[in-house]
N, C-alpha and C. Protein backbone atom coordinates (compact mmCIF):
# COMPACT_ATOMS: atom_id res chain seq x y z
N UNK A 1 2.52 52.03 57.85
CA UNK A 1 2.21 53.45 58.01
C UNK A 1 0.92 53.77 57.29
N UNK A 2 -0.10 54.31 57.94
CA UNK A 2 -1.53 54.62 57.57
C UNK A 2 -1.28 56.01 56.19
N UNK A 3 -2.24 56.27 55.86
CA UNK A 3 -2.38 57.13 54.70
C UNK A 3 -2.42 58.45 55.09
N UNK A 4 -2.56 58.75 56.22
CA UNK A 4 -2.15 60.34 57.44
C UNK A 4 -1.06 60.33 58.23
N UNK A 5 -0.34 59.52 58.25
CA UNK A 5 1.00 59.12 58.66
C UNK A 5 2.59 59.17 58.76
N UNK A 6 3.12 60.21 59.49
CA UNK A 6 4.52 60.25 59.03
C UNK A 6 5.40 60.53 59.72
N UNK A 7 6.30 60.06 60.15
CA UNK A 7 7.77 60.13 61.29
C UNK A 7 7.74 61.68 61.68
N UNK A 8 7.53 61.90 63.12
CA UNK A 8 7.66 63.16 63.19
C UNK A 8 9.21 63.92 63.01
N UNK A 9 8.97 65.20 62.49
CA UNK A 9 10.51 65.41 62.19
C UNK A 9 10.82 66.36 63.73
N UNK A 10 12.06 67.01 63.73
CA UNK A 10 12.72 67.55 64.88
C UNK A 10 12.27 69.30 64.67
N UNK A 11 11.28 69.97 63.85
CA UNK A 11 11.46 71.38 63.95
C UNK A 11 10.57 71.89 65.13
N UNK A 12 10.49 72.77 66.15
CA UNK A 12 10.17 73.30 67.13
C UNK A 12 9.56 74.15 66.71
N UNK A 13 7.74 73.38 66.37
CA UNK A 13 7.21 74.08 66.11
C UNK A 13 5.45 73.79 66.61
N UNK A 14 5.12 74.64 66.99
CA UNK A 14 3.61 74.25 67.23
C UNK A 14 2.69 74.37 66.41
N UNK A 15 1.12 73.62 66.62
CA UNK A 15 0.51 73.01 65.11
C UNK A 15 -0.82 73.94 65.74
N UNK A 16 -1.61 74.34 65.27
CA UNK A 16 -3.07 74.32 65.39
C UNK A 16 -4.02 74.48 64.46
N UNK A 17 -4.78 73.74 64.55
CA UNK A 17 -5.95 73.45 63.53
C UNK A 17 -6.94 74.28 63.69
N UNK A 18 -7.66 75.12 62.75
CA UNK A 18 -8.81 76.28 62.73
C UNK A 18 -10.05 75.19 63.43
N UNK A 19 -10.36 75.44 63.75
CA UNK A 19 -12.17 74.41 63.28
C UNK A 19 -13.13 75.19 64.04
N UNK A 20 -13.05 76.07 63.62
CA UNK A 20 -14.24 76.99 64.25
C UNK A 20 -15.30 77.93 63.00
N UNK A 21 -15.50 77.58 61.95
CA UNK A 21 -15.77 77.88 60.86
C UNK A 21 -17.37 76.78 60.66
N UNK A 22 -18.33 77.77 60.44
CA UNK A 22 -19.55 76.75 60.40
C UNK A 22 -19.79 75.86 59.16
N UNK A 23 -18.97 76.26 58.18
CA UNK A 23 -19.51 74.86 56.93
C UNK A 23 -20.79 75.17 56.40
N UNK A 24 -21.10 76.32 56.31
CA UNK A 24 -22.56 76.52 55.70
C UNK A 24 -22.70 75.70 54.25
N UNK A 25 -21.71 75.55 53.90
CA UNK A 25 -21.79 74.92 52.26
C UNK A 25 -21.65 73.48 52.34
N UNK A 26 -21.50 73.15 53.36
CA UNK A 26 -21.60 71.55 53.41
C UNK A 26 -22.55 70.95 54.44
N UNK A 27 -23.05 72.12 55.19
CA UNK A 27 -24.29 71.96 55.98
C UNK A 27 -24.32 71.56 57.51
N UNK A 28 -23.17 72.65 57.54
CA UNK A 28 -22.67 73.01 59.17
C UNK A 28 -21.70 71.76 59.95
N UNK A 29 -21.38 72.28 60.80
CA UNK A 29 -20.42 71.09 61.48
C UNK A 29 -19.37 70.32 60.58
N UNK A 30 -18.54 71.41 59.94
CA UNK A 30 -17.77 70.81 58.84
C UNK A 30 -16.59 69.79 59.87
N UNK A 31 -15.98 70.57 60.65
CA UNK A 31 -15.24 69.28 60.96
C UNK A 31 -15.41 67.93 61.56
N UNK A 32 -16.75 67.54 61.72
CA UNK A 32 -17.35 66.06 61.92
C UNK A 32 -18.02 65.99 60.73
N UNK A 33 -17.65 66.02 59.20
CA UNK A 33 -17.75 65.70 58.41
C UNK A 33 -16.93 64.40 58.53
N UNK A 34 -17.67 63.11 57.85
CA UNK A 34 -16.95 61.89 57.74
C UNK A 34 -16.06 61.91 56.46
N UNK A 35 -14.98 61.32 56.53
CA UNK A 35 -13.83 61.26 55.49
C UNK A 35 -13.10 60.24 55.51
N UNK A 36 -13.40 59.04 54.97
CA UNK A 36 -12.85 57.27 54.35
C UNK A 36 -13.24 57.09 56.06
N UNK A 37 -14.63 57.33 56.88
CA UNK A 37 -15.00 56.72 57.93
C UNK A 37 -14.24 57.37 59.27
N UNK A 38 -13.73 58.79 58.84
CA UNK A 38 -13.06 59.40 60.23
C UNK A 38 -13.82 60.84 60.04
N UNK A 39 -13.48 61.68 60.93
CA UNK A 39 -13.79 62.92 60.83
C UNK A 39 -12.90 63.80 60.36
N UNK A 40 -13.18 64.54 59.56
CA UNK A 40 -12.16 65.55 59.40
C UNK A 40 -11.27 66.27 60.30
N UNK A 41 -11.48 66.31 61.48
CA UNK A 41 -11.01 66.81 62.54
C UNK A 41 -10.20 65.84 62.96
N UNK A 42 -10.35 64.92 63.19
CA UNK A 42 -9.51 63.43 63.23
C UNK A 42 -8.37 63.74 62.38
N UNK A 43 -8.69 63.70 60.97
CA UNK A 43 -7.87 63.40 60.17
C UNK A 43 -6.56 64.51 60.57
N UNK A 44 -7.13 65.81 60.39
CA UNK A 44 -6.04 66.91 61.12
C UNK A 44 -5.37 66.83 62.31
N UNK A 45 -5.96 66.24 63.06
CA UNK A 45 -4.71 65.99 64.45
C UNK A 45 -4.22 64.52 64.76
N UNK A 46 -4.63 63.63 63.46
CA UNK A 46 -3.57 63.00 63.14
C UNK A 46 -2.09 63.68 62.37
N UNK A 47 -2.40 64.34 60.86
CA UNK A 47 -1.50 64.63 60.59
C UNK A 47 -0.75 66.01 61.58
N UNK A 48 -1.20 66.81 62.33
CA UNK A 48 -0.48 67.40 63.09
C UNK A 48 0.53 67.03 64.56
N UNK A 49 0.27 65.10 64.72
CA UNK A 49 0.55 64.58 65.74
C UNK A 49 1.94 64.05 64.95
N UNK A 50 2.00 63.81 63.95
CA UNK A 50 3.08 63.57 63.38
C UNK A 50 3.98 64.52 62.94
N UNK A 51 3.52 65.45 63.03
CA UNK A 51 4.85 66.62 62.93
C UNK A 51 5.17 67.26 63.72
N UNK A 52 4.44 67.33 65.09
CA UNK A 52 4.71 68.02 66.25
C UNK A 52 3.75 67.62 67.66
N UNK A 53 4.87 67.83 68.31
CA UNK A 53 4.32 67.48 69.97
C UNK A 53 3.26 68.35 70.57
N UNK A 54 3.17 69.58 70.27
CA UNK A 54 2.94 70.73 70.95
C UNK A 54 1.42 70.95 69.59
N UNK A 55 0.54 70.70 69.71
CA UNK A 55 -0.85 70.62 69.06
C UNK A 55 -2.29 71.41 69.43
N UNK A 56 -3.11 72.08 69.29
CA UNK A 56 -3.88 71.75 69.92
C UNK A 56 -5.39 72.59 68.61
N UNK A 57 -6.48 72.53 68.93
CA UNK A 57 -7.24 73.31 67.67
C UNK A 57 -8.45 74.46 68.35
N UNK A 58 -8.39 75.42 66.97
CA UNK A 58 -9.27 76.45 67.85
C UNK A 58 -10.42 76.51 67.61
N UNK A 59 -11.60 76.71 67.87
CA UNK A 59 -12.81 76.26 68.02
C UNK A 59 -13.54 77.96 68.42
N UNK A 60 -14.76 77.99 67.45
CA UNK A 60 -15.70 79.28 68.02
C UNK A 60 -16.15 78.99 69.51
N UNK A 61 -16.44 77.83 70.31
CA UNK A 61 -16.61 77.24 71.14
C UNK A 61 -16.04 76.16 71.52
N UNK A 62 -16.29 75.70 73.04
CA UNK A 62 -15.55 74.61 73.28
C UNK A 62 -16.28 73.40 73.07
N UNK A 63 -15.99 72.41 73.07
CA UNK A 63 -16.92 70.72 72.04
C UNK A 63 -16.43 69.98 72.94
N UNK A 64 -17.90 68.80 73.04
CA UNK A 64 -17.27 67.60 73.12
C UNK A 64 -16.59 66.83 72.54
N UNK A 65 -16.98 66.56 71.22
CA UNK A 65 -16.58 65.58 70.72
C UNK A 65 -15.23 65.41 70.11
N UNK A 66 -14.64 66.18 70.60
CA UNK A 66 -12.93 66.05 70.52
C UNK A 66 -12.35 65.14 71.55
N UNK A 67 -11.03 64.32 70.77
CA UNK A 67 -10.55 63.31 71.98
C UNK A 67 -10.05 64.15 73.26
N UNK A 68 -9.95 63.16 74.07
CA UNK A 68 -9.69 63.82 75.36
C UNK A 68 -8.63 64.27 75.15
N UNK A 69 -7.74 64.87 75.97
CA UNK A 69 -6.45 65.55 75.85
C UNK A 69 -6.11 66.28 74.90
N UNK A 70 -6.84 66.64 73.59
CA UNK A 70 -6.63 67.48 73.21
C UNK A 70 -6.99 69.23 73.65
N UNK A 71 -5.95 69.95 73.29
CA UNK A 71 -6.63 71.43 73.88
C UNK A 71 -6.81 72.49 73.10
N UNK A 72 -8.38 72.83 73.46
CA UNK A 72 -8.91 73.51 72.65
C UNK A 72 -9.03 74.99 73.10
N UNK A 73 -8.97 76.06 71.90
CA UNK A 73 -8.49 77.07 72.19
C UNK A 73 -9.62 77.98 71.12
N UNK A 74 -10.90 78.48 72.71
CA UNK A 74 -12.07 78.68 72.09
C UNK A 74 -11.56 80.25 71.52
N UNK A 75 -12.42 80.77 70.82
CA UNK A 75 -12.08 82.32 70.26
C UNK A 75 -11.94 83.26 71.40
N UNK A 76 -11.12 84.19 71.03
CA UNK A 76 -10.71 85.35 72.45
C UNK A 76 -11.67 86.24 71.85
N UNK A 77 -12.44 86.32 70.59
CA UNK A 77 -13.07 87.63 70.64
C UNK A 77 -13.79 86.97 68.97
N UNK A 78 -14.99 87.02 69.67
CA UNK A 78 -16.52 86.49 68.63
C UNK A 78 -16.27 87.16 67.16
N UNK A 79 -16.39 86.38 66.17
CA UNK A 79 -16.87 87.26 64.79
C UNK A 79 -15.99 87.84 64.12
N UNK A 80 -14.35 87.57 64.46
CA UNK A 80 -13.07 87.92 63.55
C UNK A 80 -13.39 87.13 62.53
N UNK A 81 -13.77 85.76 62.60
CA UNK A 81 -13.62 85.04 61.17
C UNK A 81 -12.12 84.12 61.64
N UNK A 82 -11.85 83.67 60.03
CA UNK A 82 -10.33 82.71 60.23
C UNK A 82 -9.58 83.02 61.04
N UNK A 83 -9.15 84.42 60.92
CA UNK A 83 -7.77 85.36 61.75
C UNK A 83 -8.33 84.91 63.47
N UNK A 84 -9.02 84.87 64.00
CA UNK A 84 -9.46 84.32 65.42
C UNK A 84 -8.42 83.38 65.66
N UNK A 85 -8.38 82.23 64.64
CA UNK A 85 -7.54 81.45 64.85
C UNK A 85 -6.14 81.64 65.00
N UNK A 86 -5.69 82.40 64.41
CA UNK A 86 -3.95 82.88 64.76
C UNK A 86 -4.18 83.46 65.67
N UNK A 87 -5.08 84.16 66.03
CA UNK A 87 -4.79 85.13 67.41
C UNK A 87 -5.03 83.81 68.68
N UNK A 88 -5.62 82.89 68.59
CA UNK A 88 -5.36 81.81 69.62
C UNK A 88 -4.12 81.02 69.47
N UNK A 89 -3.64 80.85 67.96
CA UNK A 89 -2.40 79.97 68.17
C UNK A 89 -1.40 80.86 68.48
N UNK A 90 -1.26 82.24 68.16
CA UNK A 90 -0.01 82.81 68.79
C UNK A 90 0.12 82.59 70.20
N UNK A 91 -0.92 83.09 70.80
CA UNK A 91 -0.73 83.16 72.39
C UNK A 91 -0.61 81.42 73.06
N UNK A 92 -0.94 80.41 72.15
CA UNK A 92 -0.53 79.04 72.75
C UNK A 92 0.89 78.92 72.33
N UNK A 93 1.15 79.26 71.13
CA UNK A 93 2.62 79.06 71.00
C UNK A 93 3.63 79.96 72.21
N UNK A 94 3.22 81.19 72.23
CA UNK A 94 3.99 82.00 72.92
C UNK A 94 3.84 81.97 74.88
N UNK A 95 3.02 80.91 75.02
CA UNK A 95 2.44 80.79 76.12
C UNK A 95 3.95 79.23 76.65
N UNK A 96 3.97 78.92 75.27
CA UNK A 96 4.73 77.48 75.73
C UNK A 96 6.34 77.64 74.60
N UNK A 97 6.40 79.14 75.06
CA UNK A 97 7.92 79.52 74.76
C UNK A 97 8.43 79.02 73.00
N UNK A 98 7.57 78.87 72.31
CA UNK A 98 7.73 78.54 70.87
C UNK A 98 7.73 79.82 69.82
N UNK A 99 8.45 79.80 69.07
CA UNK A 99 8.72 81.38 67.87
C UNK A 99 7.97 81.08 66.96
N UNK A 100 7.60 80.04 66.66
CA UNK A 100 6.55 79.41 65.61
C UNK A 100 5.35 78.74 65.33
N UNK A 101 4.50 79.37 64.53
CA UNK A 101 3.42 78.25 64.87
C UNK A 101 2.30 77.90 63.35
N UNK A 102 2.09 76.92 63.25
CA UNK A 102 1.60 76.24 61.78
C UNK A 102 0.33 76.24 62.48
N UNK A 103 -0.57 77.04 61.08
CA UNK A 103 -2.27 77.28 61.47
C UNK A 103 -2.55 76.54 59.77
N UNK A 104 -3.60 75.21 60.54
CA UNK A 104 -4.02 74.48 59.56
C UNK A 104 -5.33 74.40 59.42
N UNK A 105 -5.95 74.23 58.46
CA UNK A 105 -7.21 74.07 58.50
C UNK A 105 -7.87 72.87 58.56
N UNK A 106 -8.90 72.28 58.97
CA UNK A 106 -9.52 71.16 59.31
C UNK A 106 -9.83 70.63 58.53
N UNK A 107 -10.15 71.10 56.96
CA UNK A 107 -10.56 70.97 55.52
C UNK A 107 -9.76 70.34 55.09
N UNK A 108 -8.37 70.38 55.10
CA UNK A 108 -7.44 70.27 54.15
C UNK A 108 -6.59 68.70 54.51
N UNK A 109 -7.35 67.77 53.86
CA UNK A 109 -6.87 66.19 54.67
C UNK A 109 -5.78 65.67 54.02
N UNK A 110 -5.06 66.68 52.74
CA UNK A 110 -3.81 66.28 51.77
C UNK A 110 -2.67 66.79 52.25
N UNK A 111 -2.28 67.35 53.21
CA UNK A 111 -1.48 68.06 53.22
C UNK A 111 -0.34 67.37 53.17
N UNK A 112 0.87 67.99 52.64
CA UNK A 112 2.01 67.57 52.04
C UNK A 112 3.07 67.02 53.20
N UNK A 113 3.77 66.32 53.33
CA UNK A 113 4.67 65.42 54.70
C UNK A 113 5.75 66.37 54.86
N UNK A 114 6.27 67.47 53.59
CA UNK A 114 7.33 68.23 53.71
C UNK A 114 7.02 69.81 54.13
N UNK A 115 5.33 69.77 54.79
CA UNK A 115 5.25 70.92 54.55
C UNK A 115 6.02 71.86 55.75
N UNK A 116 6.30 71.47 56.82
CA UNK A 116 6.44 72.01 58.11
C UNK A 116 8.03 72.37 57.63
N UNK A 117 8.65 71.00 56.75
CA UNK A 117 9.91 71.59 56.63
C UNK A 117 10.38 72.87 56.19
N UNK A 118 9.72 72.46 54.41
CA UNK A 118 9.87 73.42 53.65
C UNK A 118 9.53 74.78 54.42
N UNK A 119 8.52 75.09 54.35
CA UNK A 119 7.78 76.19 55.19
C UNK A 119 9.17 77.13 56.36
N UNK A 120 9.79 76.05 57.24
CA UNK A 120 10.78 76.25 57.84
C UNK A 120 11.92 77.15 57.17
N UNK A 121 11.94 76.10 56.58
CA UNK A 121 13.45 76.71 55.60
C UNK A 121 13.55 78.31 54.76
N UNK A 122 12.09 78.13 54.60
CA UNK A 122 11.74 79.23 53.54
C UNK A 122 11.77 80.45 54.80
N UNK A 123 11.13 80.31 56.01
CA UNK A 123 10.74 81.08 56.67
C UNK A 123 12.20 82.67 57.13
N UNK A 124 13.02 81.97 57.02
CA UNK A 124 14.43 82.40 57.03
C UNK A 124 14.35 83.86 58.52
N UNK A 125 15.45 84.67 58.15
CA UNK A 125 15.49 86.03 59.34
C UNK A 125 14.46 86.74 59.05
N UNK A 126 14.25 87.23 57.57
CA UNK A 126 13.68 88.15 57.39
C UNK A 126 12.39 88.04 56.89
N UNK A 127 11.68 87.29 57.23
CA UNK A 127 10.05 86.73 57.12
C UNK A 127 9.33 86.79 58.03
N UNK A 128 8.15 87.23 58.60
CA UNK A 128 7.42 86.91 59.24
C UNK A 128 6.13 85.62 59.12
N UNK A 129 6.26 85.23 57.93
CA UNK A 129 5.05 84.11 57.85
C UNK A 129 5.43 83.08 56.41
N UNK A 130 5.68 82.40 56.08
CA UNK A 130 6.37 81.54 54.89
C UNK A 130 4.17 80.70 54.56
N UNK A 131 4.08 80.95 53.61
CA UNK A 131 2.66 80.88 52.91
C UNK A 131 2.85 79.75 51.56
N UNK A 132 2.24 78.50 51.91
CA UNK A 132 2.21 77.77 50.37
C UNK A 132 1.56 78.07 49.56
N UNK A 133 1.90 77.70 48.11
CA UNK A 133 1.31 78.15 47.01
C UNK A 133 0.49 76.76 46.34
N UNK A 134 -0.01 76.53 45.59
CA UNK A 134 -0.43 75.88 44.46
C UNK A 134 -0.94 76.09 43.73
N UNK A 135 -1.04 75.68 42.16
CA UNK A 135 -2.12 76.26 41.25
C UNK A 135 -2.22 77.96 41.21
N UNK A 136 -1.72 78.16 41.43
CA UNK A 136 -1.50 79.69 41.06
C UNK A 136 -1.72 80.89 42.55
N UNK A 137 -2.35 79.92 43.39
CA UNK A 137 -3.04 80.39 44.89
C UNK A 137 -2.41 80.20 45.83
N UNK A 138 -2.49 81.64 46.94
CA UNK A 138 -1.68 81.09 48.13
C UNK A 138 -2.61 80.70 49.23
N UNK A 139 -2.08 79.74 49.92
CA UNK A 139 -2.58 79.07 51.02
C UNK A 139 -2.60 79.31 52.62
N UNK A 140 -3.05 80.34 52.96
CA UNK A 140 -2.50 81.21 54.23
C UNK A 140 -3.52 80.29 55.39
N UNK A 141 -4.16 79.39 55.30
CA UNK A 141 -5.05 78.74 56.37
C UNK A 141 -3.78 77.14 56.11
N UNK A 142 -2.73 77.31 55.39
CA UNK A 142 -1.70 76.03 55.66
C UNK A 142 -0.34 76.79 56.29
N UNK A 143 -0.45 78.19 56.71
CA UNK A 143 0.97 78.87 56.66
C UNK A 143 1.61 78.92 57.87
N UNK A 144 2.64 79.18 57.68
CA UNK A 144 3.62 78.93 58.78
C UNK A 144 3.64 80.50 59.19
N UNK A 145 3.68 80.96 60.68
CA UNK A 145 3.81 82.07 61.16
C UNK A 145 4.94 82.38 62.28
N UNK A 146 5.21 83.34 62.30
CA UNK A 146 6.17 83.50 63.08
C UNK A 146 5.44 84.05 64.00
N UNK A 147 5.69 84.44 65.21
CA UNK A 147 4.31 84.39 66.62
C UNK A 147 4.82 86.10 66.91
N UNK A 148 4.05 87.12 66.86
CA UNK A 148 4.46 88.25 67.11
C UNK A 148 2.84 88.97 67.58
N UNK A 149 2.53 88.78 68.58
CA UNK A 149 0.87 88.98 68.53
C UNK A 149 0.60 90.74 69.13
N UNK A 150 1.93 91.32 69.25
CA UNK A 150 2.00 93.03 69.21
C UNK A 150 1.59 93.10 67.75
N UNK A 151 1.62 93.22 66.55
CA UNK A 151 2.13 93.41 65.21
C UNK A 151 0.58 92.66 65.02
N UNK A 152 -0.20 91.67 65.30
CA UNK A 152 -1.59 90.81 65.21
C UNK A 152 -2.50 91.82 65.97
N UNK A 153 -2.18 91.99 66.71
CA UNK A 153 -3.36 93.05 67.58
C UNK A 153 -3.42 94.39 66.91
N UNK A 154 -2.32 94.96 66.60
CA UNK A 154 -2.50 96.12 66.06
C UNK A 154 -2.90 96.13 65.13
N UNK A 155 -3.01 95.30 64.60
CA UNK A 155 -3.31 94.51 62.57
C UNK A 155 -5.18 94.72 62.78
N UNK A 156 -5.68 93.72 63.74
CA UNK A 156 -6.88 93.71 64.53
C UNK A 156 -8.01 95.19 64.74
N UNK A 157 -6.77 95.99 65.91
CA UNK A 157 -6.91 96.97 66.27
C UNK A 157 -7.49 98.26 65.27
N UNK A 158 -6.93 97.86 63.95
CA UNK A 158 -6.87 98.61 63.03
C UNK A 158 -8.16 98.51 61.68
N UNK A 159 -8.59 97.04 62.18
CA UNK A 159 -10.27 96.67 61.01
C UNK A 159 -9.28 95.38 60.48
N UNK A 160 -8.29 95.32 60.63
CA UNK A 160 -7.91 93.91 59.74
C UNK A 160 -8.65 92.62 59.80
N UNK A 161 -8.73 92.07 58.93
CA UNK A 161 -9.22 90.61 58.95
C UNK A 161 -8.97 89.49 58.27
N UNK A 162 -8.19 89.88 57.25
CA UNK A 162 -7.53 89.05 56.36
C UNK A 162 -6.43 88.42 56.90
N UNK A 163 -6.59 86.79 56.82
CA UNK A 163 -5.38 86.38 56.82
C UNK A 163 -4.31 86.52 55.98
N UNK A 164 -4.90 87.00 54.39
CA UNK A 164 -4.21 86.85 53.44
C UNK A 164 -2.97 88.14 53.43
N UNK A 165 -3.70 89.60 53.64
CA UNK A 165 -3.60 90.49 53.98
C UNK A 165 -2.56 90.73 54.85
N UNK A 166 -2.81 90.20 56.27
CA UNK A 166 -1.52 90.29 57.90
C UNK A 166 -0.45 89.84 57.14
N UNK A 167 -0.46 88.53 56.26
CA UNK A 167 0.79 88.11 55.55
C UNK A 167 1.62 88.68 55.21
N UNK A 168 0.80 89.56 54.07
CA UNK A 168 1.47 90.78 52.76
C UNK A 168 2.25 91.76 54.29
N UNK A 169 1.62 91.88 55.23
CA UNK A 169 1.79 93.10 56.15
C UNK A 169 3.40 92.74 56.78
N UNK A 170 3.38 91.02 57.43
CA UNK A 170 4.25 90.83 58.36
C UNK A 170 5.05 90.04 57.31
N UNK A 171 5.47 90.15 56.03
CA UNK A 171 6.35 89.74 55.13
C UNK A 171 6.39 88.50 54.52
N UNK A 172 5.89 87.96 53.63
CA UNK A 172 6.00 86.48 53.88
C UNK A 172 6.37 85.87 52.28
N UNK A 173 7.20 84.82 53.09
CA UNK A 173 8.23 83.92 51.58
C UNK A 173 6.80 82.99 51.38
N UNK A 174 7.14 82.99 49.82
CA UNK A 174 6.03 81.90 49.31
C UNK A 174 6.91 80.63 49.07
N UNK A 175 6.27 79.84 48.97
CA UNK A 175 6.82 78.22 48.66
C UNK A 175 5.93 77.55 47.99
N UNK A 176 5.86 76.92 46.82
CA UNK A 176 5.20 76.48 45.68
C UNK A 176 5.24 74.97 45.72
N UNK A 177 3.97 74.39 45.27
CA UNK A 177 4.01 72.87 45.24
C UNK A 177 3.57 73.19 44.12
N UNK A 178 3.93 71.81 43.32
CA UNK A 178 3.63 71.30 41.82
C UNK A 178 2.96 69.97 41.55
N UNK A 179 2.77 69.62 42.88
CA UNK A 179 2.26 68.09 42.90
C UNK A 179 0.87 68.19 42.06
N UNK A 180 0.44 67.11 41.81
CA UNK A 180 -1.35 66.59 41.65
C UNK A 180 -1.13 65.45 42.33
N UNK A 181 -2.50 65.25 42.59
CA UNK A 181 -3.28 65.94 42.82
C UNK A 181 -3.43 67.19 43.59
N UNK A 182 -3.65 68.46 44.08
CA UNK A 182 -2.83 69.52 45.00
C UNK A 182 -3.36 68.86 46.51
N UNK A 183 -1.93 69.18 46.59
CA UNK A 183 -1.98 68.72 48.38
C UNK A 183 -2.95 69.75 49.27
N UNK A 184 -3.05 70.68 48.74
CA UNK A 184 -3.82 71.55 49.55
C UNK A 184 -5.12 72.21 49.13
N UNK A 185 -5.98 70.80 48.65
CA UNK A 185 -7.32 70.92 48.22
C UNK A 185 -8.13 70.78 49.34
N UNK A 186 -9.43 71.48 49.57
CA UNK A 186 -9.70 71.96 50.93
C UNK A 186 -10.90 71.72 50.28
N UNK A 187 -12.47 70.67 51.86
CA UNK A 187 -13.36 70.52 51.45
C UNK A 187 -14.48 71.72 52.05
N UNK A 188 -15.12 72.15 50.86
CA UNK A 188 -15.98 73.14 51.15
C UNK A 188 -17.60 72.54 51.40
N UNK A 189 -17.71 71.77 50.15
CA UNK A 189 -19.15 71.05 50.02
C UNK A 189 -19.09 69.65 50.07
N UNK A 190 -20.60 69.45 49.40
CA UNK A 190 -20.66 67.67 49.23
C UNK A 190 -20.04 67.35 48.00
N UNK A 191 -19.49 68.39 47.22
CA UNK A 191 -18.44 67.66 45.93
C UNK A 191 -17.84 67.40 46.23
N UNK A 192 -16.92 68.63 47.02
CA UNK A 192 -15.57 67.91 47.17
C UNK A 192 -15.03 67.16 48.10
N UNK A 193 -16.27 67.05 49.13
CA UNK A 193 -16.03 65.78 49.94
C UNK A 193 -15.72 64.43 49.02
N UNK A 194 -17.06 64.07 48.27
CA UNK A 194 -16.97 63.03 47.76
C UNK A 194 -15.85 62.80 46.63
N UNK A 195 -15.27 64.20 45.91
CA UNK A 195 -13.78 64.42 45.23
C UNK A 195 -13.04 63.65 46.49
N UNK A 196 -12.59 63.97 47.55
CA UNK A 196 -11.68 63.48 48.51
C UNK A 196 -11.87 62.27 49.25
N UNK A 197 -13.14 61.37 48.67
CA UNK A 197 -13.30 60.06 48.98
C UNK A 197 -12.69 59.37 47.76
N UNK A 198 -13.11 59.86 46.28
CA UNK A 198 -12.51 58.94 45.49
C UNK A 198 -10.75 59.33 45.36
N UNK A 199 -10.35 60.49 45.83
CA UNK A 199 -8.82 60.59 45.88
C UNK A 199 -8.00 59.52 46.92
N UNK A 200 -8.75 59.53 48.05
CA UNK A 200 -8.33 58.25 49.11
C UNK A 200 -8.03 56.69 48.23
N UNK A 201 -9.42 56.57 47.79
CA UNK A 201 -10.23 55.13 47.22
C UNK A 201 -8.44 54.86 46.28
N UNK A 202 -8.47 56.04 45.00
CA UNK A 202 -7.35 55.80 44.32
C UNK A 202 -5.93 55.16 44.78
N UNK A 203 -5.76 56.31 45.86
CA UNK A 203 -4.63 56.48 46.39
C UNK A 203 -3.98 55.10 46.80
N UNK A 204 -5.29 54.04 47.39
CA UNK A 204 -5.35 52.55 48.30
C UNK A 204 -5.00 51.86 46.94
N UNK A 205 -5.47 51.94 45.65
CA UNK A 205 -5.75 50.75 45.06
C UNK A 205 -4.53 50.30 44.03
């Protein structure tokens, strides 16, 4: 089993990866950033192929250089920012009859093997979005949503733009990791790229 690798489990849930975000701090085209010789974008729909069937990532535009068969889900409306991206994964989830849907970011190549569970569990009746924590921070570009895109539009409709924000709005259980290194360290620049080459390097030796 590779180091992005893990038995997919049984929750009915759909995955999508942001990657429509320019990377100005790492000098554009963050998700064909190389990472232990893959792309970051790689690395994310590996780990999203292992937790779910139903995948696909959203993009300010549509790209080549994504493998074939994957489906990409360009922005419905220019210049929201992150939140663009839930407003494409709701309507793919809800398009292919799913109540749920995990919006990941392309950055984030640690992510935890329990997260889809936990996230699940936590998500319970009375939640609309179950949000990880670490280090004192919540993680709403790793969060689990419940697909309600009446309640997203009007959020929209209204100047919203915060992902962090729709959360607080549509209710959401937190769930806390304690691990180190944090699973949900996210590359912005050329530090913490090269932070997340020697975390790999470790990880192998």
């Amino acid at each position: 089993m590779g180091y992005f690798e893990n038995p997919m489990n049984d929750f009915d849930c759909a995955i999508v990866i942001a990657a429509g975000g320019e990377g100005s701090r790492i000098g554009g085209t963050k998700p064909f950033r190389k990472l232990a010789g893959q792309n970051l974008i790689l690395h994310g729909i590996a780990w999203a192929r292992s937790h779910s069937a139903t995948l696909a990532v959203a993009v300010r535009r549509p790209v080549r250089e994504l493998p074939s068969g994957i489906i990409q889900l360009p922005d419905r409306i220019p210049g929201l920012g992150p939140i663009s991206a839930l407003q494409s994964a709701f309507a793919f989830a809800r398009e292919r009859k799913i109540d749920t849907v995990l919006l990941i970011a392309c950055d984030m190549p640690f992510l935890p093997h329990d997260l889809v569970e936990r996230l699940m569990s936590a998500l319970g009746e009375g939640y609309g979005a179950a949000i990880p924590e670490s280090g004192g921070r919540w993680h709403p570009m790793a969060g689990l949503w419940r697909v309600d895109e009446d309640l997203l539009e009007a959020y929209l409709a209204g100047g919203g733009r915060s992902l962090w924000k729709f959360a607080k709005e549509v209710g959401a259980a937190t769930v806390t990791w304690n691990s180190q290194p944090d699973p949900f360290a996210n590359i912005n620049d050329a530090a913490a790229l090269a932070e997340a080459e020697a975390r790999i390097r470790n990880s192998v030796q």
